[in-house]
N, C-alpha and C. Protein backbone atom coordinates (compact mmCIF):
# COMPACT_ATOMS: atom_id res chain seq x y z
N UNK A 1 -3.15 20.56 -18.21
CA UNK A 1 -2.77 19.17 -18.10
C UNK A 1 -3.50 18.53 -16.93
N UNK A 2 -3.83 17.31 -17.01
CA UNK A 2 -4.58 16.86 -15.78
C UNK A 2 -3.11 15.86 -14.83
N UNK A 3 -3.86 15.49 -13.95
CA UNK A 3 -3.16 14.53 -13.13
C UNK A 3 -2.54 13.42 -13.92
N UNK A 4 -0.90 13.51 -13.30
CA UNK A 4 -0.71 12.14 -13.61
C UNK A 4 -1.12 10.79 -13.61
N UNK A 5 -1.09 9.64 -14.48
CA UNK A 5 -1.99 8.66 -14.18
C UNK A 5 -1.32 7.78 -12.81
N UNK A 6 -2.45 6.95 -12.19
CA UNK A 6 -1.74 6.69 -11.55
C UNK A 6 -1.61 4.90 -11.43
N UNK A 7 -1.24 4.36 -10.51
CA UNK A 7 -1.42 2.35 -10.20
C UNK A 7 -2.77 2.23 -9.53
N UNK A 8 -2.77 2.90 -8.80
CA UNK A 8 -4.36 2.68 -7.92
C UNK A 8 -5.71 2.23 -8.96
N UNK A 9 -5.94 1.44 -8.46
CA UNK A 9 -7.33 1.08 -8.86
C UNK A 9 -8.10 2.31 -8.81
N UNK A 10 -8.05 3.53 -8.50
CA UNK A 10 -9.01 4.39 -8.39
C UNK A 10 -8.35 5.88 -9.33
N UNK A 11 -7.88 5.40 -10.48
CA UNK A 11 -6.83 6.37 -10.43
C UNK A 11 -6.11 7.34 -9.89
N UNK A 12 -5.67 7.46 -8.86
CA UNK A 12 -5.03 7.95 -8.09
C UNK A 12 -5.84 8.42 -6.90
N UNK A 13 -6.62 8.27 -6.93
CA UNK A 13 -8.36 9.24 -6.33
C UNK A 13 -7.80 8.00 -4.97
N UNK A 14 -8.16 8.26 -3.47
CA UNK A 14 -8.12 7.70 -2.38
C UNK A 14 -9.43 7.60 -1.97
N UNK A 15 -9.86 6.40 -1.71
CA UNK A 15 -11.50 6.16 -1.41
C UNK A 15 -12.00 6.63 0.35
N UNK A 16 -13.01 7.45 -0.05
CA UNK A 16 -13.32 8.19 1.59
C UNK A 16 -13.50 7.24 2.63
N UNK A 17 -14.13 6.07 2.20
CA UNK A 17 -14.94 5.02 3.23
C UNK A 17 -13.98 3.42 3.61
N UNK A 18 -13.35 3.27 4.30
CA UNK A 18 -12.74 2.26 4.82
C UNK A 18 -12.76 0.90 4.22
N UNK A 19 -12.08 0.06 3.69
CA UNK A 19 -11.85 -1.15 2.86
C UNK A 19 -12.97 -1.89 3.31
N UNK A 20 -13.76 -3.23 2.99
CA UNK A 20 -14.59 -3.79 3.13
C UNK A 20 -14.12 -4.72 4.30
N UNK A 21 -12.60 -5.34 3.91
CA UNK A 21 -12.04 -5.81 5.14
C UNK A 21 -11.86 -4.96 5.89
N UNK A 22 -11.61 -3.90 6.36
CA UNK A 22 -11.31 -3.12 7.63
C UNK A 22 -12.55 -2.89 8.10
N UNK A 23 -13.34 -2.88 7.32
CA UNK A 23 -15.45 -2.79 7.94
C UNK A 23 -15.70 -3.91 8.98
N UNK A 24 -15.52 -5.14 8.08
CA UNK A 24 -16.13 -5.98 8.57
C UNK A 24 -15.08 -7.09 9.47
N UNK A 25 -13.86 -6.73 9.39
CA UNK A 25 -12.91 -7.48 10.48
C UNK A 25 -12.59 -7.09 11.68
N UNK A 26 -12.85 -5.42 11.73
CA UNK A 26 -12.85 -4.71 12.33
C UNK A 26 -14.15 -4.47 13.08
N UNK A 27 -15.25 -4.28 12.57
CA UNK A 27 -16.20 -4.80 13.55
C UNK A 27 -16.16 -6.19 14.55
N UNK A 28 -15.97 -7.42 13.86
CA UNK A 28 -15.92 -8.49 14.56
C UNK A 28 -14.97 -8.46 15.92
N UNK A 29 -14.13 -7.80 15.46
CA UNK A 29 -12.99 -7.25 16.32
C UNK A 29 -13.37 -6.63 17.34
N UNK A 30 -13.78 -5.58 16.93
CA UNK A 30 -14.42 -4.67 18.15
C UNK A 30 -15.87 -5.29 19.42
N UNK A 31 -15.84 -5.52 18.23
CA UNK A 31 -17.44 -7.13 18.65
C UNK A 31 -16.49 -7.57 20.17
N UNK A 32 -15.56 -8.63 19.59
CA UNK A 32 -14.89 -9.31 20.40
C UNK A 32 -14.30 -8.66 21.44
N UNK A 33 -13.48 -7.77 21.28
CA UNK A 33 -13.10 -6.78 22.43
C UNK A 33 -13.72 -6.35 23.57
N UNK A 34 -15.41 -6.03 23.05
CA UNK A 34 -16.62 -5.18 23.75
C UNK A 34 -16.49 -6.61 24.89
N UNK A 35 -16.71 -7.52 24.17
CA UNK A 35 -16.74 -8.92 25.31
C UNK A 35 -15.84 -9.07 26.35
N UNK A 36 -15.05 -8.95 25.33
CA UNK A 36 -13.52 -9.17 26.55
C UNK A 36 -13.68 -8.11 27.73
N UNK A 37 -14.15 -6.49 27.65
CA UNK A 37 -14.36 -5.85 28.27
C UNK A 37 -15.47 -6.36 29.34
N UNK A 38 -16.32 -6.57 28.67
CA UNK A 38 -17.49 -6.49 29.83
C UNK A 38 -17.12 -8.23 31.17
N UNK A 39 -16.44 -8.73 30.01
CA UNK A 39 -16.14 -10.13 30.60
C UNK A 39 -15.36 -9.69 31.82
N UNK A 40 -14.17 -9.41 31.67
CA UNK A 40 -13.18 -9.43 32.63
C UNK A 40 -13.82 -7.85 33.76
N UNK A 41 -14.47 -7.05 33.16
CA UNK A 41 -15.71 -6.05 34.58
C UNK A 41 -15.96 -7.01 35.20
N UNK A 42 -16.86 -7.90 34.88
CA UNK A 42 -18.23 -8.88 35.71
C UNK A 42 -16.73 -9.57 36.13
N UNK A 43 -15.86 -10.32 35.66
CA UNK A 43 -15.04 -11.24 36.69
C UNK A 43 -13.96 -10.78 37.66
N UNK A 44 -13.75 -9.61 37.50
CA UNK A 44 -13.17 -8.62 38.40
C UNK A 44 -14.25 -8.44 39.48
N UNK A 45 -15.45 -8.23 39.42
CA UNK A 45 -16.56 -8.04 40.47
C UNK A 45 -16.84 -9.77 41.20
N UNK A 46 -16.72 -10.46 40.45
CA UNK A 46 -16.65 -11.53 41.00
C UNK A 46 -18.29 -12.44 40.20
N UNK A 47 -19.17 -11.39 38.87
CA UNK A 47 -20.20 -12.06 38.75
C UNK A 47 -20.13 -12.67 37.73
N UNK A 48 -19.05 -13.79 37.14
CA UNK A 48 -18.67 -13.56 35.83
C UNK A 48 -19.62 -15.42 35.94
N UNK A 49 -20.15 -15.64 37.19
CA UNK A 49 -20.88 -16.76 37.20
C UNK A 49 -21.93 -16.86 36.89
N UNK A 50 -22.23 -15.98 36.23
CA UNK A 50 -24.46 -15.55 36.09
C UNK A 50 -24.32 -16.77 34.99
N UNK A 51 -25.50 -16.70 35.28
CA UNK A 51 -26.40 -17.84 34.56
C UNK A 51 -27.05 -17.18 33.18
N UNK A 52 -27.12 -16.00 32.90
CA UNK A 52 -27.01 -14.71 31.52
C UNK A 52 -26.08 -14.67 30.95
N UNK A 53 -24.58 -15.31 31.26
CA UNK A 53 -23.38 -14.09 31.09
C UNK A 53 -23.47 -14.36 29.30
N UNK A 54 -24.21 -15.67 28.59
CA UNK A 54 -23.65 -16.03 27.42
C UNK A 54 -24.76 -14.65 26.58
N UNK A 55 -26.03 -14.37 27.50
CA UNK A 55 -26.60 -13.06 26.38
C UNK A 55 -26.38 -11.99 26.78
N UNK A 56 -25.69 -11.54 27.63
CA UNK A 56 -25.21 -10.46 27.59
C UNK A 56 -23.54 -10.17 27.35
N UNK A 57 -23.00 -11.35 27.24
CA UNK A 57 -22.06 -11.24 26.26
C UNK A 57 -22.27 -10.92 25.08
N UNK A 58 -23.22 -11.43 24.33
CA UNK A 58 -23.71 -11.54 23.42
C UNK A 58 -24.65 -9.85 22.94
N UNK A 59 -25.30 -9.64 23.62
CA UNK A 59 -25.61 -8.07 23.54
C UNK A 59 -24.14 -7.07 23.31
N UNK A 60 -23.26 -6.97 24.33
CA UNK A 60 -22.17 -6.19 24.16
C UNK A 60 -21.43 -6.52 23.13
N UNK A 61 -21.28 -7.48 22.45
CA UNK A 61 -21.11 -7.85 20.80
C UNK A 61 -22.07 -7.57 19.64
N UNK A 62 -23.01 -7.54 19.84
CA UNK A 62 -23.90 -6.92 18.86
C UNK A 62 -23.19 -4.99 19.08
N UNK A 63 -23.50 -4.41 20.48
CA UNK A 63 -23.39 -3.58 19.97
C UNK A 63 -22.43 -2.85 19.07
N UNK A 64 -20.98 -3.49 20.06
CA UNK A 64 -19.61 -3.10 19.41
C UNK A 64 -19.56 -3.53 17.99
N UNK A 65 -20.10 -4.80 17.57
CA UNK A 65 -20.40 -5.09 16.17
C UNK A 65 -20.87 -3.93 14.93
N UNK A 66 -21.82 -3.95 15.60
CA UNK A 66 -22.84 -2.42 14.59
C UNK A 66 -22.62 -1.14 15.12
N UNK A 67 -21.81 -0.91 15.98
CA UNK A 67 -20.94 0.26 16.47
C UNK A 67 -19.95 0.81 15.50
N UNK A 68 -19.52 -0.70 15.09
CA UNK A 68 -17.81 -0.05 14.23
C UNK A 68 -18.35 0.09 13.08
N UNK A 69 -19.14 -1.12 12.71
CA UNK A 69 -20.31 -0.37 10.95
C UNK A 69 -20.25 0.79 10.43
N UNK A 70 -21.16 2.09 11.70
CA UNK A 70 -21.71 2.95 11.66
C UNK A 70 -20.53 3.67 12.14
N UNK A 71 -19.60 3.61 13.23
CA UNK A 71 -19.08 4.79 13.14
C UNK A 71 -17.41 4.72 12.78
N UNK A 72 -17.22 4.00 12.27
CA UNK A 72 -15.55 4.14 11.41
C UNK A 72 -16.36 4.68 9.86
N UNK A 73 -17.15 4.50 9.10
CA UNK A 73 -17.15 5.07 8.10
C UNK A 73 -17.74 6.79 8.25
N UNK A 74 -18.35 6.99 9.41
CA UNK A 74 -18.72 7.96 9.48
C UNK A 74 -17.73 9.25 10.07
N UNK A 75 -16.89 8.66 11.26
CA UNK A 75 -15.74 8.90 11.14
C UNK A 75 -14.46 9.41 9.99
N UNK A 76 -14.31 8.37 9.14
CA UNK A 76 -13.52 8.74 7.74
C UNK A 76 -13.79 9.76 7.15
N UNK A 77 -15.61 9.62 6.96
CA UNK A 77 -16.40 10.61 6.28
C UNK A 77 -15.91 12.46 6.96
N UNK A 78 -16.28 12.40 7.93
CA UNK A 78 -16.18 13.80 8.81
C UNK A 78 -15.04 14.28 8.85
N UNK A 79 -13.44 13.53 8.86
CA UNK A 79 -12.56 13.61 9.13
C UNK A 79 -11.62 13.51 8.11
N UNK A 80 -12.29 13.39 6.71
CA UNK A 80 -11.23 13.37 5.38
C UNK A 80 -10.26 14.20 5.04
N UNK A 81 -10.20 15.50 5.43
CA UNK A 81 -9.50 16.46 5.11
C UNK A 81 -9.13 17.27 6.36
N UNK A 82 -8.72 16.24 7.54
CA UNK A 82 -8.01 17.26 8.86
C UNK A 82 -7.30 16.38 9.65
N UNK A 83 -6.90 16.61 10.44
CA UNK A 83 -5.07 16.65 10.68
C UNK A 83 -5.48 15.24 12.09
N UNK A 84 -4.38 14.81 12.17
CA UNK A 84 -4.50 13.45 13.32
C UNK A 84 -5.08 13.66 14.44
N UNK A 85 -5.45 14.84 15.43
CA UNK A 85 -5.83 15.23 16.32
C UNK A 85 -7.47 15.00 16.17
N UNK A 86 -7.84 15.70 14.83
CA UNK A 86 -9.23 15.40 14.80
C UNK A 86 -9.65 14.28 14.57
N UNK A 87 -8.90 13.40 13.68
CA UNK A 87 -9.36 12.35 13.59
C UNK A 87 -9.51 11.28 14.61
N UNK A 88 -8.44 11.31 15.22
CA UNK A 88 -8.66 10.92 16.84
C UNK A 88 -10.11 11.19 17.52
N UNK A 89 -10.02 12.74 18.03
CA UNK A 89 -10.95 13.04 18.64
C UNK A 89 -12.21 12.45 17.92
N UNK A 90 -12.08 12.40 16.69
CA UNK A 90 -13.66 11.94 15.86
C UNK A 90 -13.76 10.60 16.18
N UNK A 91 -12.96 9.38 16.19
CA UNK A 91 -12.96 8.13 16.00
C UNK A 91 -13.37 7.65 18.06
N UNK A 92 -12.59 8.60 18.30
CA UNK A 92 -13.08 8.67 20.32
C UNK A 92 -14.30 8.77 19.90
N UNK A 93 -15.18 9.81 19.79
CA UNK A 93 -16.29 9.98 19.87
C UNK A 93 -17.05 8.85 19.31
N UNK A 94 -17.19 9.26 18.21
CA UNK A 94 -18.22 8.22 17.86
C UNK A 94 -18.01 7.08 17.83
N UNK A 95 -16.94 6.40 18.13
CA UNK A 95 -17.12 5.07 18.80
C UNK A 95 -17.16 4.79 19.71
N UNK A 96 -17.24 5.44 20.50
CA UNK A 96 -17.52 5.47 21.91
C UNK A 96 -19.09 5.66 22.16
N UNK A 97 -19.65 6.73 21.09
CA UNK A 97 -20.81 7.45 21.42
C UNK A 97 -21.83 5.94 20.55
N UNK A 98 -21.06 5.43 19.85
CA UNK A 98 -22.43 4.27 18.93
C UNK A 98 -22.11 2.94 19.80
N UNK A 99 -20.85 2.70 20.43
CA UNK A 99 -21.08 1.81 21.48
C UNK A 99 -21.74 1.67 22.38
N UNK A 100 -21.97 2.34 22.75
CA UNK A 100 -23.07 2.82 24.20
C UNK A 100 -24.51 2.65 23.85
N UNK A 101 -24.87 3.26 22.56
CA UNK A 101 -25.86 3.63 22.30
C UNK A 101 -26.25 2.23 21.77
N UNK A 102 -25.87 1.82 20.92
CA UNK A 102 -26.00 0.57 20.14
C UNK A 102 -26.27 -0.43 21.12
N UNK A 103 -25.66 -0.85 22.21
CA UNK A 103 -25.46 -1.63 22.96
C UNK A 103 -26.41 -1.58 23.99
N UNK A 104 -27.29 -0.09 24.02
CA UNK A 104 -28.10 0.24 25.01
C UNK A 104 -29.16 -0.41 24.12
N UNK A 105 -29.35 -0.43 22.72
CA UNK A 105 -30.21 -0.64 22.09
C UNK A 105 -30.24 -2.25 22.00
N UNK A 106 -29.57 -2.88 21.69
CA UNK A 106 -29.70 -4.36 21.85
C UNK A 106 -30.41 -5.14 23.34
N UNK A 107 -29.57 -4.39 23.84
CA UNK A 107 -30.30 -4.39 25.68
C UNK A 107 -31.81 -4.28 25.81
N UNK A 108 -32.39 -2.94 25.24
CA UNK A 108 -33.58 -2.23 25.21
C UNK A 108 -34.53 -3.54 24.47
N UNK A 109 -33.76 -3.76 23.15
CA UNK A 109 -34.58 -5.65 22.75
C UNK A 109 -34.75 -6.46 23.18
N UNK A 110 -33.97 -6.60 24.11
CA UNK A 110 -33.32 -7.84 24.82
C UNK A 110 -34.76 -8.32 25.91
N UNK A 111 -34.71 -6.77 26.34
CA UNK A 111 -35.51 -6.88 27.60
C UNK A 111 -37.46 -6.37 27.33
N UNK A 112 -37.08 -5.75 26.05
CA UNK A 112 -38.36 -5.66 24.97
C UNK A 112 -38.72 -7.04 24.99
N UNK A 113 -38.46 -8.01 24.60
CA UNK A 113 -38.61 -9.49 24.38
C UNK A 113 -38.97 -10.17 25.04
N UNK A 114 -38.28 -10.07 26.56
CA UNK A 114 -38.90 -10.37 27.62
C UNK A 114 -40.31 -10.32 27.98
N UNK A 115 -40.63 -8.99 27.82
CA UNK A 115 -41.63 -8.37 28.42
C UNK A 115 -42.85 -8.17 27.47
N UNK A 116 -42.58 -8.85 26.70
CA UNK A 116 -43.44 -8.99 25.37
C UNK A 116 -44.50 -9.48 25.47
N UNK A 117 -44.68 -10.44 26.53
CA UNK A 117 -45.39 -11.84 26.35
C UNK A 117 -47.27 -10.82 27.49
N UNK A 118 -46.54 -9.72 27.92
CA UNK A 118 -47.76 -9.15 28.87
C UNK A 118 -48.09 -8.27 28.10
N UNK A 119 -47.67 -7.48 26.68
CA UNK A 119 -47.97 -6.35 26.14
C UNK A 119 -49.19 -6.61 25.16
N UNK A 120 -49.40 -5.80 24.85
CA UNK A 120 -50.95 -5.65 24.13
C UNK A 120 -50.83 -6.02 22.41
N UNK A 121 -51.36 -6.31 21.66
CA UNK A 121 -51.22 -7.18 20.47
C UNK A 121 -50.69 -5.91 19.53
N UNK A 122 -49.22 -5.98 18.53
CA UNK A 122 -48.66 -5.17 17.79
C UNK A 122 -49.48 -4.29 16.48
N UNK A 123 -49.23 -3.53 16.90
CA UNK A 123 -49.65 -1.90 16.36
C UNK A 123 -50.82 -1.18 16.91
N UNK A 124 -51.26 -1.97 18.20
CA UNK A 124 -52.05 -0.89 18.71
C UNK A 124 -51.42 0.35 19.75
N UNK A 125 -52.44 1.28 19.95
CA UNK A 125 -51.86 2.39 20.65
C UNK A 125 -51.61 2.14 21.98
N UNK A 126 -52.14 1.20 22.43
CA UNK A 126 -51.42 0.97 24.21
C UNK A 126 -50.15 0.26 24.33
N UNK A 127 -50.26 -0.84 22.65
CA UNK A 127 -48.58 -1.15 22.35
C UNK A 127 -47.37 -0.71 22.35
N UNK A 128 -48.03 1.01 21.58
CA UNK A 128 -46.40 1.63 21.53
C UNK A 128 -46.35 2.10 22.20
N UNK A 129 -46.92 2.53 23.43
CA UNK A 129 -46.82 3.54 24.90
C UNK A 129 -46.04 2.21 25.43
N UNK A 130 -46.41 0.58 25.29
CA UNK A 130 -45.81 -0.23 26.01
C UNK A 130 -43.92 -0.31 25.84
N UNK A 131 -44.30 -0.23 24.38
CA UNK A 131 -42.99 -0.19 23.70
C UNK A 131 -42.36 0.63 24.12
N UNK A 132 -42.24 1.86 23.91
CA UNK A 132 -41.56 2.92 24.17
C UNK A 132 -41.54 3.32 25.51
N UNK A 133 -41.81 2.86 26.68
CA UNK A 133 -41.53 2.94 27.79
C UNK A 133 -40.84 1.91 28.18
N UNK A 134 -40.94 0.87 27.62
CA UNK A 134 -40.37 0.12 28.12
C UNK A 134 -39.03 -0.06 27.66
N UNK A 135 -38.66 0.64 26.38
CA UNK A 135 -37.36 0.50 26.02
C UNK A 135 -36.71 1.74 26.36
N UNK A 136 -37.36 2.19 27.16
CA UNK A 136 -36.57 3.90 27.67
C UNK A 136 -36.09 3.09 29.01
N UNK A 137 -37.32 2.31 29.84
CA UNK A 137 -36.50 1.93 30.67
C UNK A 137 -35.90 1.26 30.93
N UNK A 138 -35.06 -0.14 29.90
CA UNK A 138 -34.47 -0.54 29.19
C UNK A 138 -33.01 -0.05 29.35
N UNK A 139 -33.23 1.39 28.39
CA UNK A 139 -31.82 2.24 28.38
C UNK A 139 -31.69 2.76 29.45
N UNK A 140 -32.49 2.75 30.29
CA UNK A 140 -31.90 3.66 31.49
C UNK A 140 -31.48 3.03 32.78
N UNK A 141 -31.73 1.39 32.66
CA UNK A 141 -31.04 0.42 33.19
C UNK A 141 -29.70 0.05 32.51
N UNK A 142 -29.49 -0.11 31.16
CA UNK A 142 -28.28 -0.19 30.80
C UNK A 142 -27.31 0.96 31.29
N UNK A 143 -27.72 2.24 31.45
CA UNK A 143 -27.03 3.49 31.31
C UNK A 143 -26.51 3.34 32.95
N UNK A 144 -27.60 2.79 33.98
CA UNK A 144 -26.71 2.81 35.42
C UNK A 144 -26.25 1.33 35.83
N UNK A 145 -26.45 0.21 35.10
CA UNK A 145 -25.92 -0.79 35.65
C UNK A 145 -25.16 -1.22 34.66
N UNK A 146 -24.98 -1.33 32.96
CA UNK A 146 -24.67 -1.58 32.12
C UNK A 146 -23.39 -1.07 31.66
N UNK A 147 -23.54 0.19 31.69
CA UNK A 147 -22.19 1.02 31.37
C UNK A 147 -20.95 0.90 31.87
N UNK A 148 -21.13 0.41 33.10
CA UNK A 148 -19.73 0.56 33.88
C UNK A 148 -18.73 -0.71 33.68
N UNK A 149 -19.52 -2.12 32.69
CA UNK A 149 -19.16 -3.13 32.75
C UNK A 149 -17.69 -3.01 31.06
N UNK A 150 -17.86 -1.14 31.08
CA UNK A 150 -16.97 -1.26 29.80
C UNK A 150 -15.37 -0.80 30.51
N UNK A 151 -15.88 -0.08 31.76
CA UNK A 151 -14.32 0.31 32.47
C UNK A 151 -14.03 -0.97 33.59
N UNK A 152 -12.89 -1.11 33.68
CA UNK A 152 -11.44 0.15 33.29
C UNK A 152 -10.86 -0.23 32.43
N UNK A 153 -11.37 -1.66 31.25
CA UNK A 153 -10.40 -2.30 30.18
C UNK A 153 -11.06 -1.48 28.90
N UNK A 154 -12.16 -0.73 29.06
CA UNK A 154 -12.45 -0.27 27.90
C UNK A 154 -12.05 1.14 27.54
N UNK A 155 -11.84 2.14 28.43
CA UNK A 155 -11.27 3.38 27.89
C UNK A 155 -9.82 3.03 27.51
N UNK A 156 -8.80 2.49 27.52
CA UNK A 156 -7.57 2.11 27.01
C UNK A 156 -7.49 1.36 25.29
N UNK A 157 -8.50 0.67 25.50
CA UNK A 157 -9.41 -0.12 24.52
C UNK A 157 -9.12 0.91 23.25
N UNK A 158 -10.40 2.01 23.70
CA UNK A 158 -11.13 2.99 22.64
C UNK A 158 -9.86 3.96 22.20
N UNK A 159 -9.26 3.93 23.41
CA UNK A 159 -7.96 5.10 22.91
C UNK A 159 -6.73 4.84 21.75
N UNK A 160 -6.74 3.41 22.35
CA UNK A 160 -5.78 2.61 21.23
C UNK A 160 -6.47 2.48 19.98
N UNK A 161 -7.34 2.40 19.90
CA UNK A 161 -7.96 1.88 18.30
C UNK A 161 -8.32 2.99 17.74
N UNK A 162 -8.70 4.63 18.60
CA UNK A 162 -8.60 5.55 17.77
C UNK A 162 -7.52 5.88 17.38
N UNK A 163 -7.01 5.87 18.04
CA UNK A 163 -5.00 6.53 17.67
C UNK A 163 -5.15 5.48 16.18
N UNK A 164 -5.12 4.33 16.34
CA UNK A 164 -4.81 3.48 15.76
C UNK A 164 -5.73 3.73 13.98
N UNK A 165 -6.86 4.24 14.51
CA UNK A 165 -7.70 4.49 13.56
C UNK A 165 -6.98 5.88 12.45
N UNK A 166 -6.79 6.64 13.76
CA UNK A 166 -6.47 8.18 13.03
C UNK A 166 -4.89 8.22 12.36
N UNK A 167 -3.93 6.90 12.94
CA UNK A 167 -2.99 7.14 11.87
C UNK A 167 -2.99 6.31 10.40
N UNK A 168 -4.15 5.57 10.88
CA UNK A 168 -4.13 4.43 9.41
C UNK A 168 -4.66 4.93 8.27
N UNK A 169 -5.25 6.36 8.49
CA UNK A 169 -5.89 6.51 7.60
C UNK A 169 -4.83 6.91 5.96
N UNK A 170 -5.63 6.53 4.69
CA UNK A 170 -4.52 6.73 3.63
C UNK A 170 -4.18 7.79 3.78
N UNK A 171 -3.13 8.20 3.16
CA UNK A 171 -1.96 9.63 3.15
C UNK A 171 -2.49 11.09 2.68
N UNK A 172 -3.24 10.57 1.77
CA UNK A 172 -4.00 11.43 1.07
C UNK A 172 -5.29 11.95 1.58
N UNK A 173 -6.00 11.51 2.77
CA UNK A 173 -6.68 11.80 2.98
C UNK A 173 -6.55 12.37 4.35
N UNK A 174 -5.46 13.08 4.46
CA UNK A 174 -4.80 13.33 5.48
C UNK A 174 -4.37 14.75 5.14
């Protein structure tokens, strides 16, 4: 005998990858949050007056944006068949780990763009030595001046929305 039928649009089957609204409201979300974070760092330090703050607001929203994209479905994916602890720990990680990264990467453009205007004409070989050094050092300015603008409102942040992540998930995929 097979499975009972069921109401679900999927016959009973639970879909691995996160609703289209929870993708994309949930990014914006996280988008917005990343801001709120870095906002209230810089105005806690007292630099929330820069004359930048609207693109690098704007960077830390891109990343958290295409952060939650990439790692809530990848998340779901890894974590379909194990218990709330992991899913936690999975949803910590990699949203934590594609925030950073993502965000280092928008940065790395940001300042790619800048620096554009002295580099050598696109696709030659002194271009991509330009490129690629310059977006290493890029990330490695985000990584010591950039990073810290996510604590202390952002580890509370990440903890809540994994918890939050790892109990929402459907029943069944649990």
């Amino acid at each position: 005998m097979g499975a009972p039928a069921s109401n679900t649009p999927l016959g009973g089957r639970v879909p691995i990858f996160p609703s289209l609204a929870l993708c994309l409201g949930g990014a914006v979300a996280w988008g917005l949050l990343m801001v709120a974070c870095a906002f209230l760092s810089l105005h806690m330090e007292g630099r929330d007056a820069n004359f930048h703050l609207v693109k690098l607001l704007l960077i830390y929203f891109a990343g958290g944006l295409c952060a939650w994209l990439i790692a809530l479905p990848l998340a779901r994916f890894l974590t379909r068949r194990r218990g709330t602890e992991t899913r936690f720990a999975a949803h910590f990680a990699l949203l934590s780990l594609a925030t950073v990264a993502l965000t280092a990467f928008w940065f790395a453009m940001d300042y790619r763009l800048f620096y554009a205007r002295w580099h050598q004409p696109f696709g030659t070989r002194v271009w991509v030595y330009q490129f690629l050094f310059t977006s290493a050092g890029a990330t490695y300015q985000f990584f010591v001046m950039g990073l810290r603008l996510y604590l202390p409102v952002g580890l509370p942040i990440l903890a809540g929305a994994s918890l939050w992540l790892a109990l929402s998930m459907p029943r069944r995929m649990r």
